[in-house]
N, C-alpha and C. Protein backbone atom coordinates (compact mmCIF):
# COMPACT_ATOMS: atom_id res chain seq x y z
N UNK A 1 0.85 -1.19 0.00
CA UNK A 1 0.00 0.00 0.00
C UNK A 1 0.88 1.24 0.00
N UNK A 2 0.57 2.08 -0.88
CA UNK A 2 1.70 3.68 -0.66
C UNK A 2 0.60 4.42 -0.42
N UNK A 3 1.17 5.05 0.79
CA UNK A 3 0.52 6.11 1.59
C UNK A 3 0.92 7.47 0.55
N UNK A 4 0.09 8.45 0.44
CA UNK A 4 0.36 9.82 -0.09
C UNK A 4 0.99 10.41 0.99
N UNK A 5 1.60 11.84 0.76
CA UNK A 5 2.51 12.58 1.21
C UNK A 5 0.91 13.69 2.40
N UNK A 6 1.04 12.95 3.14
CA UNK A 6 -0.20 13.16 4.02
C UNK A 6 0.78 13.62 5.71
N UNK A 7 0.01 14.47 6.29
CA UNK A 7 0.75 14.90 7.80
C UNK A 7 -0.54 14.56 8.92
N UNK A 8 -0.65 12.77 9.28
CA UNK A 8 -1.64 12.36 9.91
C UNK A 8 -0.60 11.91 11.14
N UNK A 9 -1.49 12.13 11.99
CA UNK A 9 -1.10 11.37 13.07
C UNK A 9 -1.97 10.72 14.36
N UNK A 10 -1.48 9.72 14.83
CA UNK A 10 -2.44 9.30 15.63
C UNK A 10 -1.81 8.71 17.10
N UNK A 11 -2.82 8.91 18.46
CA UNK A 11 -2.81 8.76 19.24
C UNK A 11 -2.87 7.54 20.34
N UNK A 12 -2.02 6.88 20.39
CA UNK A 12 -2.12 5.59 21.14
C UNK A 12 -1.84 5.79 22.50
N UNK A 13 -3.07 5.61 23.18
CA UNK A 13 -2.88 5.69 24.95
C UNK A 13 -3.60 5.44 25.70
N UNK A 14 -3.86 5.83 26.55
CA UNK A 14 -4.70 4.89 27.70
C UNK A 14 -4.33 5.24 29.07
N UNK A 15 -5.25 4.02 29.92
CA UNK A 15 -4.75 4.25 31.73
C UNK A 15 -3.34 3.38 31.93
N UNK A 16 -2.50 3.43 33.14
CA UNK A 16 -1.63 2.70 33.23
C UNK A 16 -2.00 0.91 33.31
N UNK A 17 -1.28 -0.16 32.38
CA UNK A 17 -1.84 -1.54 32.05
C UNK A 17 -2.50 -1.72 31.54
N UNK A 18 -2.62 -1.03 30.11
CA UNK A 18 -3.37 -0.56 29.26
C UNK A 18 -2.59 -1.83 28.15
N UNK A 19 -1.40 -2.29 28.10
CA UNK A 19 -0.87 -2.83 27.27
C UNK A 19 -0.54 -1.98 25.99
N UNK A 20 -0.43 -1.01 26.11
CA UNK A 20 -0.83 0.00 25.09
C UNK A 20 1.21 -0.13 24.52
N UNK A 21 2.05 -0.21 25.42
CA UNK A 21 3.08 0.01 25.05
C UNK A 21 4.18 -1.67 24.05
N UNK A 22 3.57 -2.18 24.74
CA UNK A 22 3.54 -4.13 24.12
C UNK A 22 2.86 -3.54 22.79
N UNK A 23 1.64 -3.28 22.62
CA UNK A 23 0.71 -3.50 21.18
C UNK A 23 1.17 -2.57 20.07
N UNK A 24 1.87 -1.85 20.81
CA UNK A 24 2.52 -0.13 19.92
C UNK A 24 3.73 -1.03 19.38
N UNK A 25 4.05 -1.66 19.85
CA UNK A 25 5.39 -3.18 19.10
C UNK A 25 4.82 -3.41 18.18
N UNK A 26 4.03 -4.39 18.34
CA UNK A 26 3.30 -5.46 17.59
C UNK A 26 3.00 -4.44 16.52
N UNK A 27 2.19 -3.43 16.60
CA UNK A 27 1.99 -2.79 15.33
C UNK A 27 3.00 -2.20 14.11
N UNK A 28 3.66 -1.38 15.31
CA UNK A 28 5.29 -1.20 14.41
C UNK A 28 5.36 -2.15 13.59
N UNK A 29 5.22 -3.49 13.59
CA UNK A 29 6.22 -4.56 12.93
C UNK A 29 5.19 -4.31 11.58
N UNK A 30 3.84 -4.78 12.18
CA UNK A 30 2.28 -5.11 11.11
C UNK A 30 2.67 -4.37 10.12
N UNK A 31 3.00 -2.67 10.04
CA UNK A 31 2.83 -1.90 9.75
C UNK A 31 4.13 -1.56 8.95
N UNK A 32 5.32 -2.06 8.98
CA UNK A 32 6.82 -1.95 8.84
C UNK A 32 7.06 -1.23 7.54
N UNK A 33 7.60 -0.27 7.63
CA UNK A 33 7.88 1.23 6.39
C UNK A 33 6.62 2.00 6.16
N UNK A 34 5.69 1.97 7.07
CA UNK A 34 3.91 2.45 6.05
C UNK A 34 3.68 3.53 7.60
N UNK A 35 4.37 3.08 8.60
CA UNK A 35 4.34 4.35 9.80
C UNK A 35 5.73 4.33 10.43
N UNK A 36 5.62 5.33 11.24
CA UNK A 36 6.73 5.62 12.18
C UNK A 36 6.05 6.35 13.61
N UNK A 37 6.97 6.09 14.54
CA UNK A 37 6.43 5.80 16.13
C UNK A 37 7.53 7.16 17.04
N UNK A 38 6.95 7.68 17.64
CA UNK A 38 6.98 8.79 18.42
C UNK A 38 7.36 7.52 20.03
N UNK A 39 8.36 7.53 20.45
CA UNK A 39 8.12 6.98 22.08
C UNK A 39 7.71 8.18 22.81
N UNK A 40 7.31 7.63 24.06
CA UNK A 40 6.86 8.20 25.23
C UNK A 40 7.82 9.17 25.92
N UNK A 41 7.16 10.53 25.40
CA UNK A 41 8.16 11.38 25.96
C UNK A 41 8.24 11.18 27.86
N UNK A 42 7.03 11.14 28.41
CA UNK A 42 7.35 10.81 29.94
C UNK A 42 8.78 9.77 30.50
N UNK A 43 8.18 8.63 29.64
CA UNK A 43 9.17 7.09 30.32
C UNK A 43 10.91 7.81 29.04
N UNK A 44 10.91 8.93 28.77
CA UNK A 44 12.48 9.16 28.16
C UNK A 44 12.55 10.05 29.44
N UNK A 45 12.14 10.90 30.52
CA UNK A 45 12.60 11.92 30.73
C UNK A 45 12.80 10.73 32.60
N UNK A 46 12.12 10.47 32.81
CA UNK A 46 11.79 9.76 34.01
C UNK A 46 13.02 8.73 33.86
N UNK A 47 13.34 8.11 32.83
CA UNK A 47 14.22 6.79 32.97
C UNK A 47 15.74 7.60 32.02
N UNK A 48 15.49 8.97 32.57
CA UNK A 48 16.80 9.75 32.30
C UNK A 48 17.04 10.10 33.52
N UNK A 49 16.83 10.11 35.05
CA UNK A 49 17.63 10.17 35.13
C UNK A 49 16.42 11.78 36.40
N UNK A 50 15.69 11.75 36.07
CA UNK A 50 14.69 13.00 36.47
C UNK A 50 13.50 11.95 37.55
N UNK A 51 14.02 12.44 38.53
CA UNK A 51 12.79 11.73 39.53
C UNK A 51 11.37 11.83 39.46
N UNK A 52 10.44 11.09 40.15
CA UNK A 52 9.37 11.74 40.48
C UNK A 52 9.06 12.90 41.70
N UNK A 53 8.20 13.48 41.58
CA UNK A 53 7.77 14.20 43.15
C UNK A 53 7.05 14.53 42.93
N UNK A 54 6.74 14.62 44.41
CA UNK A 54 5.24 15.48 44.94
C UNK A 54 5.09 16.84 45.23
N UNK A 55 6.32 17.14 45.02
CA UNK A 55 6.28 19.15 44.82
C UNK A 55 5.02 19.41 43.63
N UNK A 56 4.56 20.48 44.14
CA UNK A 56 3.59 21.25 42.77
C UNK A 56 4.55 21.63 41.88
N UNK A 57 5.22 22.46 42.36
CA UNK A 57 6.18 23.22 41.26
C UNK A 57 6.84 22.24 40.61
N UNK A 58 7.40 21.42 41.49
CA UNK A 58 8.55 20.05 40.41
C UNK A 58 7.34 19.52 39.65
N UNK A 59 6.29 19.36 39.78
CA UNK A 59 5.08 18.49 39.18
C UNK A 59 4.97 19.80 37.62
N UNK A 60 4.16 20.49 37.95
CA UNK A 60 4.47 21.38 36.79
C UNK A 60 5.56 21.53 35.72
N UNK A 61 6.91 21.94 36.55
CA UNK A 61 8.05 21.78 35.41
C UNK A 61 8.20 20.80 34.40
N UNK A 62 7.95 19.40 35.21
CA UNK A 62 8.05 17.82 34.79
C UNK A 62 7.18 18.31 33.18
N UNK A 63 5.93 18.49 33.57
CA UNK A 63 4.98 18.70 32.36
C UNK A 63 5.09 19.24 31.98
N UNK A 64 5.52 20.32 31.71
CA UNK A 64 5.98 21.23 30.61
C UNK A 64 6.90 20.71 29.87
N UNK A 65 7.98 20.11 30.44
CA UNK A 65 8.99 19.39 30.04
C UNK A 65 8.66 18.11 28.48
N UNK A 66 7.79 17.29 29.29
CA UNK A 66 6.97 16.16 29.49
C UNK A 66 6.47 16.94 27.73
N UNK A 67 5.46 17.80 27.85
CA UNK A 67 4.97 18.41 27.12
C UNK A 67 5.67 18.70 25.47
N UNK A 68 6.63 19.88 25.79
CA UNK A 68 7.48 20.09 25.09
C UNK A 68 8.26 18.89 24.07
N UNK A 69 8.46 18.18 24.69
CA UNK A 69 9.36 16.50 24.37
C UNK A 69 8.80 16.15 23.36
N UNK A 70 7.46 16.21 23.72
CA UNK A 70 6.25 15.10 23.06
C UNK A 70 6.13 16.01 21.82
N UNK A 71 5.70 16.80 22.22
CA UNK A 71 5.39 17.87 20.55
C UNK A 71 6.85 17.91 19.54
N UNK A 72 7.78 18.32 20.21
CA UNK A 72 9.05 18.01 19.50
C UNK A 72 8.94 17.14 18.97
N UNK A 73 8.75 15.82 19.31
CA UNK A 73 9.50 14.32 19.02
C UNK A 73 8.72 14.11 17.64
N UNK A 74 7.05 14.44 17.97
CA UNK A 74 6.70 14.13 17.38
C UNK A 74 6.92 14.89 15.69
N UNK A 75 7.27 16.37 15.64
CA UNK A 75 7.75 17.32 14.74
C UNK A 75 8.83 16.68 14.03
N UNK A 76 10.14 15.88 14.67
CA UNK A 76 11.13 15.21 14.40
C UNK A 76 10.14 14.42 13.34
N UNK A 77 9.47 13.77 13.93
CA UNK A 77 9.43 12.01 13.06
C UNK A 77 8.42 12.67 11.88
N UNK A 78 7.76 13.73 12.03
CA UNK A 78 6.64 13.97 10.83
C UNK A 78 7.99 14.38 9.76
N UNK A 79 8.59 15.58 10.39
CA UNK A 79 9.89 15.85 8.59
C UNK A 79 10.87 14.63 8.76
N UNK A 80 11.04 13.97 9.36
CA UNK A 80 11.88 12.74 8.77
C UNK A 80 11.02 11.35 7.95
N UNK A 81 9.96 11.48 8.13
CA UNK A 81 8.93 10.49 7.54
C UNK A 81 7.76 11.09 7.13
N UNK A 82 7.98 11.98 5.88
CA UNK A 82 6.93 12.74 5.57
C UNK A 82 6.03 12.11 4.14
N UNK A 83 5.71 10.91 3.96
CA UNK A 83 5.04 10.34 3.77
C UNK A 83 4.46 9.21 3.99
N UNK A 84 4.81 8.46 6.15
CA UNK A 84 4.39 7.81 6.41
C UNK A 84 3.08 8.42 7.65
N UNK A 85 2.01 7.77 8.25
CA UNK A 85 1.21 7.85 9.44
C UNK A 85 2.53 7.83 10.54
N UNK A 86 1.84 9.00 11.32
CA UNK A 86 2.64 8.79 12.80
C UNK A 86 2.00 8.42 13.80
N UNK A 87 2.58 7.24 14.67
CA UNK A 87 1.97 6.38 15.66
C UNK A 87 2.58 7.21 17.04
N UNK A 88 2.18 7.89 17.92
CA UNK A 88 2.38 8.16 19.00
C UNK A 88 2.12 7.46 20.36
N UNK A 89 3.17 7.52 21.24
CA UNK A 89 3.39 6.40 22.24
C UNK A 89 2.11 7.68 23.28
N UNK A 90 1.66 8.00 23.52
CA UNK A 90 0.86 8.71 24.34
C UNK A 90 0.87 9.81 23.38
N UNK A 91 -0.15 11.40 23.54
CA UNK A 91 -0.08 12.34 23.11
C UNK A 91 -0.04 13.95 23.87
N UNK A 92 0.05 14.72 23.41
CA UNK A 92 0.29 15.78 23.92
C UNK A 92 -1.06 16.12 25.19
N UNK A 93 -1.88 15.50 25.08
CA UNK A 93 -3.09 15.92 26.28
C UNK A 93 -2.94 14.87 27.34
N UNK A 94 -2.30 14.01 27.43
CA UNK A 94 -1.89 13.23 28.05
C UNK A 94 -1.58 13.87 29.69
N UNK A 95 -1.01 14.96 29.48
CA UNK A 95 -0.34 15.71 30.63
C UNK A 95 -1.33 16.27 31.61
N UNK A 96 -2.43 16.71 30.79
CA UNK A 96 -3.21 17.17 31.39
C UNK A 96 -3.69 16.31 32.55
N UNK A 97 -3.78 15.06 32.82
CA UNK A 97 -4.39 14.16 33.59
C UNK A 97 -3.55 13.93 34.94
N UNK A 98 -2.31 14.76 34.67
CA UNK A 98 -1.23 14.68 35.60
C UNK A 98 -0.95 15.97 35.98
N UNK A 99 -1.72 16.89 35.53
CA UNK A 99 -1.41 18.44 35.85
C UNK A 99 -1.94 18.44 37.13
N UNK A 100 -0.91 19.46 38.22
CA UNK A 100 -2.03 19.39 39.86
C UNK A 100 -2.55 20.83 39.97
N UNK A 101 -2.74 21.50 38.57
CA UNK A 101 -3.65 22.44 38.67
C UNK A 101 -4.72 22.63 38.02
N UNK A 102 -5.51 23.43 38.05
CA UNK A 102 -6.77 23.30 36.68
C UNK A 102 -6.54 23.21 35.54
N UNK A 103 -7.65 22.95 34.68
CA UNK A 103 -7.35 22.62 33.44
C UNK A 103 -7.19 23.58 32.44
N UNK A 104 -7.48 25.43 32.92
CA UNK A 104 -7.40 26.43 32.22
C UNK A 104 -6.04 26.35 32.98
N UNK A 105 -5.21 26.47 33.64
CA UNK A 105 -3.67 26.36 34.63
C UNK A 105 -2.70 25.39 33.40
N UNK A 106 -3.69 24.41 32.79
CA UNK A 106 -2.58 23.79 32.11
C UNK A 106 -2.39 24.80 30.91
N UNK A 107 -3.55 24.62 30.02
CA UNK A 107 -3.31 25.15 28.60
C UNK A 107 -2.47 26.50 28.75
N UNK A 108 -3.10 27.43 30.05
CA UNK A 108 -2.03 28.70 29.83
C UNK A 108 -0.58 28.83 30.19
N UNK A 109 -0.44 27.28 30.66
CA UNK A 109 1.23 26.89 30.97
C UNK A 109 1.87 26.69 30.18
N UNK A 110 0.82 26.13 29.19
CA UNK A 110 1.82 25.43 27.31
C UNK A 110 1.68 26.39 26.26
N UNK A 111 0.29 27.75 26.93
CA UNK A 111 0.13 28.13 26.05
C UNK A 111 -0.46 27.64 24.75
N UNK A 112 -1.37 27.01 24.88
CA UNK A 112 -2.51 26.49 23.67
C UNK A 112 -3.57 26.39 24.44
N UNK A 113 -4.44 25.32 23.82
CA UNK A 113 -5.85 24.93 24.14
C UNK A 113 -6.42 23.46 23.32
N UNK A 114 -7.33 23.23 24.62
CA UNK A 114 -7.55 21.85 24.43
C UNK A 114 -8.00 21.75 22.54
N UNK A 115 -8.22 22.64 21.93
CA UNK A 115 -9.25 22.48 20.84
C UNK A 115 -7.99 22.24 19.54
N UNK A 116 -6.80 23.06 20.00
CA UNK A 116 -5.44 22.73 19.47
C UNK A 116 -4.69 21.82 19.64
N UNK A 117 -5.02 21.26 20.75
CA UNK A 117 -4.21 20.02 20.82
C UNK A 117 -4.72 18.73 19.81
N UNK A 118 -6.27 18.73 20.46
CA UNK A 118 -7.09 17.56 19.57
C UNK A 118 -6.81 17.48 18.06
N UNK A 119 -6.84 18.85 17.40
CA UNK A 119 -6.50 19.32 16.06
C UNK A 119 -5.31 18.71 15.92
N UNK A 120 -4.19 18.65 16.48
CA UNK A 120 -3.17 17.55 15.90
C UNK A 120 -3.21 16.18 15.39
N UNK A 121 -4.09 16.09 16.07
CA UNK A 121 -4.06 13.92 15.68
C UNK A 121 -5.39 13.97 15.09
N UNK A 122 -5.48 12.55 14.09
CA UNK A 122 -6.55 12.69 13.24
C UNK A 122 -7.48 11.67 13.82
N UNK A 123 -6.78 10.73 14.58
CA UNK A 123 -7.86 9.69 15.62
C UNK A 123 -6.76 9.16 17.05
N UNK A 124 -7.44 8.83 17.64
CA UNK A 124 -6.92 8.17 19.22
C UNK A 124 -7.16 6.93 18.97
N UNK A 125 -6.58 6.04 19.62
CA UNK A 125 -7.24 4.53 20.05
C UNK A 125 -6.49 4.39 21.62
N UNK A 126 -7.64 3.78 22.37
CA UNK A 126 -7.44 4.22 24.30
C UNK A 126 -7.25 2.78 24.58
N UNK A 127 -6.69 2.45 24.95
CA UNK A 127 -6.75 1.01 25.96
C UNK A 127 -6.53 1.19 27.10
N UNK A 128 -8.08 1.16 27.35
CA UNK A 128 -8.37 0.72 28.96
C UNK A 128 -7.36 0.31 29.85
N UNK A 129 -7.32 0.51 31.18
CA UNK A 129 -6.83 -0.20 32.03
C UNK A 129 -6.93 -1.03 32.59
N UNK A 130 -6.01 -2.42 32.24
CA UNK A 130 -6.58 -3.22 33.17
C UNK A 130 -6.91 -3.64 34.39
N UNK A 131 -7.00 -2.94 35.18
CA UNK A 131 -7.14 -2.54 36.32
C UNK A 131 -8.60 -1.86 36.85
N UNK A 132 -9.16 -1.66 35.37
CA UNK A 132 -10.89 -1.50 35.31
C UNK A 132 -11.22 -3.23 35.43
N UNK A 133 -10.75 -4.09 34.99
CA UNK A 133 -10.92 -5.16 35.05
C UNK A 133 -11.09 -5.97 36.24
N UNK A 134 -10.28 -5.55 37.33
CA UNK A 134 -9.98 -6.19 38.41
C UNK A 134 -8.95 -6.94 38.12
N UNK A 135 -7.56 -6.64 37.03
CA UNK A 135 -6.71 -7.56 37.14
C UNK A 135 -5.44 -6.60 37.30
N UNK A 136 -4.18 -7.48 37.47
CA UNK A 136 -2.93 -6.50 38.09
C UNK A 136 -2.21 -5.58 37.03
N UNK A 137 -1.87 -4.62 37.36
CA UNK A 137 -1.26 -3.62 36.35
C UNK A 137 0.38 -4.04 36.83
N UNK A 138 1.00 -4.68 37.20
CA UNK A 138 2.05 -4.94 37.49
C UNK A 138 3.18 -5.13 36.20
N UNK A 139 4.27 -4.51 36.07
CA UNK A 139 4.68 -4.50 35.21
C UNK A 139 6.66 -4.42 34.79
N UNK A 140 6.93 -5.09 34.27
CA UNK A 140 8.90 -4.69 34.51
C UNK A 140 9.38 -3.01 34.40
N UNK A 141 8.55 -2.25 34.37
CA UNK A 141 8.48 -1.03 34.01
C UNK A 141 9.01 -0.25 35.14
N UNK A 142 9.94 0.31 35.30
CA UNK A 142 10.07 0.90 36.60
C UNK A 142 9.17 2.11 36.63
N UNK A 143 9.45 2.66 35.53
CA UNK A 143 8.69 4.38 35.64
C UNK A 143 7.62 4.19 35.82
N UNK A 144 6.50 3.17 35.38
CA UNK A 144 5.11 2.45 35.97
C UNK A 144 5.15 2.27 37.74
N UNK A 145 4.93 2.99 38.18
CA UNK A 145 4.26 2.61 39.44
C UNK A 145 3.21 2.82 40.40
N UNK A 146 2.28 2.97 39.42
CA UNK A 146 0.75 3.64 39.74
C UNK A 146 0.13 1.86 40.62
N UNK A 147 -0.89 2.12 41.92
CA UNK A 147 -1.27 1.30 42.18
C UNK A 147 -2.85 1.42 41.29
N UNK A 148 -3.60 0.05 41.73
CA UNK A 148 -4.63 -0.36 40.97
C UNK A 148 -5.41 0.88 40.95
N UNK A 149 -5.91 1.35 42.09
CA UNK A 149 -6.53 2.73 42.35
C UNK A 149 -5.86 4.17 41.42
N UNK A 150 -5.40 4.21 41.47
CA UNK A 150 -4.67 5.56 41.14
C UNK A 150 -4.51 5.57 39.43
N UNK A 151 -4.28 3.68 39.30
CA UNK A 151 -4.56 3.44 37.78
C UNK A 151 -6.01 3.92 36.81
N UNK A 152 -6.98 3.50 37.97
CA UNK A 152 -8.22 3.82 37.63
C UNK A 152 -8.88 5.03 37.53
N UNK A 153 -7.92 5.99 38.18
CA UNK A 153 -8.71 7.45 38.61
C UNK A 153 -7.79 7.91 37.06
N UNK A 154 -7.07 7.63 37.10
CA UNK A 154 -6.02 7.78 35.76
C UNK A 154 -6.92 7.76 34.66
N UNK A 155 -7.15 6.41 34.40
CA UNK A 155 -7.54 5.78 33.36
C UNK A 155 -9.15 6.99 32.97
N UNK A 156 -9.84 7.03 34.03
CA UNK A 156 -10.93 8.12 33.85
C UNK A 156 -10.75 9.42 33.46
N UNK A 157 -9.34 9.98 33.95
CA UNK A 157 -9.18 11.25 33.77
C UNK A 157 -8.44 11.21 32.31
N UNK A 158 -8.18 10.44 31.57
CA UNK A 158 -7.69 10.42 30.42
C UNK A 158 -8.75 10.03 29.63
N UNK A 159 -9.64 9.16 30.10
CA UNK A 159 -10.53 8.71 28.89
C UNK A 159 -11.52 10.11 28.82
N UNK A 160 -11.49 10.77 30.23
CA UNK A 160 -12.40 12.03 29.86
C UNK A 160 -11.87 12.97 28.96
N UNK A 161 -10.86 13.02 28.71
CA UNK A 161 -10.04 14.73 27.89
C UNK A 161 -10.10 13.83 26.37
N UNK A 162 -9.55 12.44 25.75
CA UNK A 162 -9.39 12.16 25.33
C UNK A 162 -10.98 11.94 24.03
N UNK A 163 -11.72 11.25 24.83
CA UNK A 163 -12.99 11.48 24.46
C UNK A 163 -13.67 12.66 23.49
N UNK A 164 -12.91 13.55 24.27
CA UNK A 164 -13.75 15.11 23.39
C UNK A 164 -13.29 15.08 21.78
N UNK A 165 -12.06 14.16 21.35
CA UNK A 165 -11.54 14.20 19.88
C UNK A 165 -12.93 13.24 18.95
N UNK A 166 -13.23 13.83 18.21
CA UNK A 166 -14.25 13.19 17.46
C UNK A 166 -14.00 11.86 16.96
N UNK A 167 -12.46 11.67 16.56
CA UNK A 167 -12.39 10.38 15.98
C UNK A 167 -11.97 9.52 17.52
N UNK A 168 -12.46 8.89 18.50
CA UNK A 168 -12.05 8.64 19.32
C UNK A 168 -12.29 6.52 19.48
N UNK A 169 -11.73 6.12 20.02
CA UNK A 169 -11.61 4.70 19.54
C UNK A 169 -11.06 4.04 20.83
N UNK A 170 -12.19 4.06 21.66
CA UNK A 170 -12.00 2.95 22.61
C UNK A 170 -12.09 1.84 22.80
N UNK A 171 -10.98 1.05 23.13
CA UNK A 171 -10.90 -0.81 23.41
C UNK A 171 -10.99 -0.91 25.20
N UNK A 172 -11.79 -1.45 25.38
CA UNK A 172 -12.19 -1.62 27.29
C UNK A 172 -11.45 -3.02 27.53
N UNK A 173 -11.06 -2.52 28.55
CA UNK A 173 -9.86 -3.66 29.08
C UNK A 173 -10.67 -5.06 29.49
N UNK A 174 -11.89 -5.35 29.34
CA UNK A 174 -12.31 -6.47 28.93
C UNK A 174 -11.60 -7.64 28.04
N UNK A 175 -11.36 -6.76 27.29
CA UNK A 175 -10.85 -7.41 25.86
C UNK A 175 -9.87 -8.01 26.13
N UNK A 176 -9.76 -9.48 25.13
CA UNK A 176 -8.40 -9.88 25.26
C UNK A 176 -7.24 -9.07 23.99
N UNK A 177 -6.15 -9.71 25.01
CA UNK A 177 -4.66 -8.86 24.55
C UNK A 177 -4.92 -8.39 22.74
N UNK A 178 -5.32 -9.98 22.17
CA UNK A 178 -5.10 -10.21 20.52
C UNK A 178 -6.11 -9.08 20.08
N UNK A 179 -6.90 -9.07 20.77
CA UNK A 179 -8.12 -8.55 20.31
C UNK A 179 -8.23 -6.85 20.11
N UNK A 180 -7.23 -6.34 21.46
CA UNK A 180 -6.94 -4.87 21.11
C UNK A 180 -5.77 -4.64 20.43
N UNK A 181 -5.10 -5.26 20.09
CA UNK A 181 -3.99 -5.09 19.31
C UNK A 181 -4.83 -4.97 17.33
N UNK A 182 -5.36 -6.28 17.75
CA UNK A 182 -6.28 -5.94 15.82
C UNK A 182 -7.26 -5.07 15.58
N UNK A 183 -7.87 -4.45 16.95
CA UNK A 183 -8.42 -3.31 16.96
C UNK A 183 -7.83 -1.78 16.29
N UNK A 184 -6.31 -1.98 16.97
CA UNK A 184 -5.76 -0.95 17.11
C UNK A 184 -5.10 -1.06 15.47
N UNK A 185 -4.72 -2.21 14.44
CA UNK A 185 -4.13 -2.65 13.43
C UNK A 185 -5.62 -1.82 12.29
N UNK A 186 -6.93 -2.28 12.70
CA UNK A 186 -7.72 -2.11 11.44
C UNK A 186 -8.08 -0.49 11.89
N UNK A 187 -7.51 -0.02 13.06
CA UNK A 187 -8.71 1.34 12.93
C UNK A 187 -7.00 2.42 12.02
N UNK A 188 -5.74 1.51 12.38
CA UNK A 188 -5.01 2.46 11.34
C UNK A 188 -5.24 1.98 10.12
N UNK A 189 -5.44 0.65 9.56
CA UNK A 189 -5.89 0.67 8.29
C UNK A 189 -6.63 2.01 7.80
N UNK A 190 -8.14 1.67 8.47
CA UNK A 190 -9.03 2.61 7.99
C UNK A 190 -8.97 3.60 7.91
N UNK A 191 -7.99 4.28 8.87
CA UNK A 191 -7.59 5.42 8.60
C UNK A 191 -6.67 5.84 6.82
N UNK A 192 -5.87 4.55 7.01
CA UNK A 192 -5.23 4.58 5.61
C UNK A 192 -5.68 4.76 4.67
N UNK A 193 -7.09 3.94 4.30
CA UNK A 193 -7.81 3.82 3.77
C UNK A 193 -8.52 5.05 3.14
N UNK A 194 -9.07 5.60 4.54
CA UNK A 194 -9.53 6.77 4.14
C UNK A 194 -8.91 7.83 3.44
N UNK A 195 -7.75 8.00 3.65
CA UNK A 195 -6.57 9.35 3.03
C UNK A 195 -5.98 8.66 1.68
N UNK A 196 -6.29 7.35 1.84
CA UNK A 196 -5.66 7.04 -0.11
C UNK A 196 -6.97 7.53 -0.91
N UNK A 197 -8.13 7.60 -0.51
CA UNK A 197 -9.01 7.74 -1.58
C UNK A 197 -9.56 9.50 -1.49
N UNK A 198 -8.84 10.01 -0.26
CA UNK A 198 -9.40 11.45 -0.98
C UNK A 198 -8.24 12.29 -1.92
């Protein structure tokens, strides 16, 4: 399939044990020369070397940081692969769910707005947490260390911001593993799909 010289991108994320970062593999491969993948600006800045805390102010900086990374990274991979789909390991609203101030406190921190952010990506796909499930989010991940609870309040406060994007594409952690992974395989098809024929 040849993709046209198109500037799409899309949003892969979710609550923590979402599997979201395993299936963002699996697709890479499905998908091999037809996209390119943005990692997680958080788990680069955290497993550099930058702690966590419970300061407001250190909490803020983090996200801006956090912020900044993500929009960059993703700017990188659009002019270096400017005629493939870009797969993003989380997206720029992501932060918001981790901001410890209001939600007008965030946008005038980054300086945009929620209606600009959404405008970047052309669809989301969310995987649930499993931890909506009642099963363990446990993971080799160090920078992961949200308990089941905190996963869940997570997982809500992301599916709420995330939601407002029209093309929005939720898989509920019901599902088995195979099952959100080919979820997440046909809704980039269709997306493909859609931009070869206009």
């Amino acid at each position: 399939m040849n993709i046209p010289n198109i500037k799409k991108r899309i949003v892969l994320t979710g609550g923590p044990g979402g599997g979201k970062t395993t299936a963002l593999d699996l697709i890479r491969r499905e998908f091999l020369g037809k996209i390119a993948t943005v990692p997680e600006a958080a788990t680069m800045i955290f497993s550099g070397g930058i702690g966590r805390s419970i300061n407001e102010h250190v909490l803020k900086t983090q996200q801006i940081a956090i912020f900044n990374l993500q929009k960059h990274l993703e700017d990188i991979q659009r002019a270096m692969f400017q005629h493939s789909i870009i797969l993003c390991d989380r997206g720029s609203l992501d932060g918001l769910a981790y901001w410890p101030g209001s939600d007008n406190d965030f946008f005038h921190s980054m300086n945009t707005s929620l209606e600009d952010e959404l405008a970047r990506y052309d669809a989301v796909i969310f995987f649930e947490s499993a931890a909506k499930s009642g099963e363990s989010i446990k993971s080799n991940n160090p920078i992961r260390n949200e308990s089941e609870n905190v996963a869940i309040e997570l997982d809500n406060k992301l599916q709420e911001i995330w939601s407002k994007h029209p093309n929005f594409n939720l898989i509920h952690s019901a599902e088995s593993f195979i099952n959100k992974v080919m979820f997440g395989i046909n809704t980039i098809e269709h997306i493909m799909d859609k931009y070869q024929r206009e």
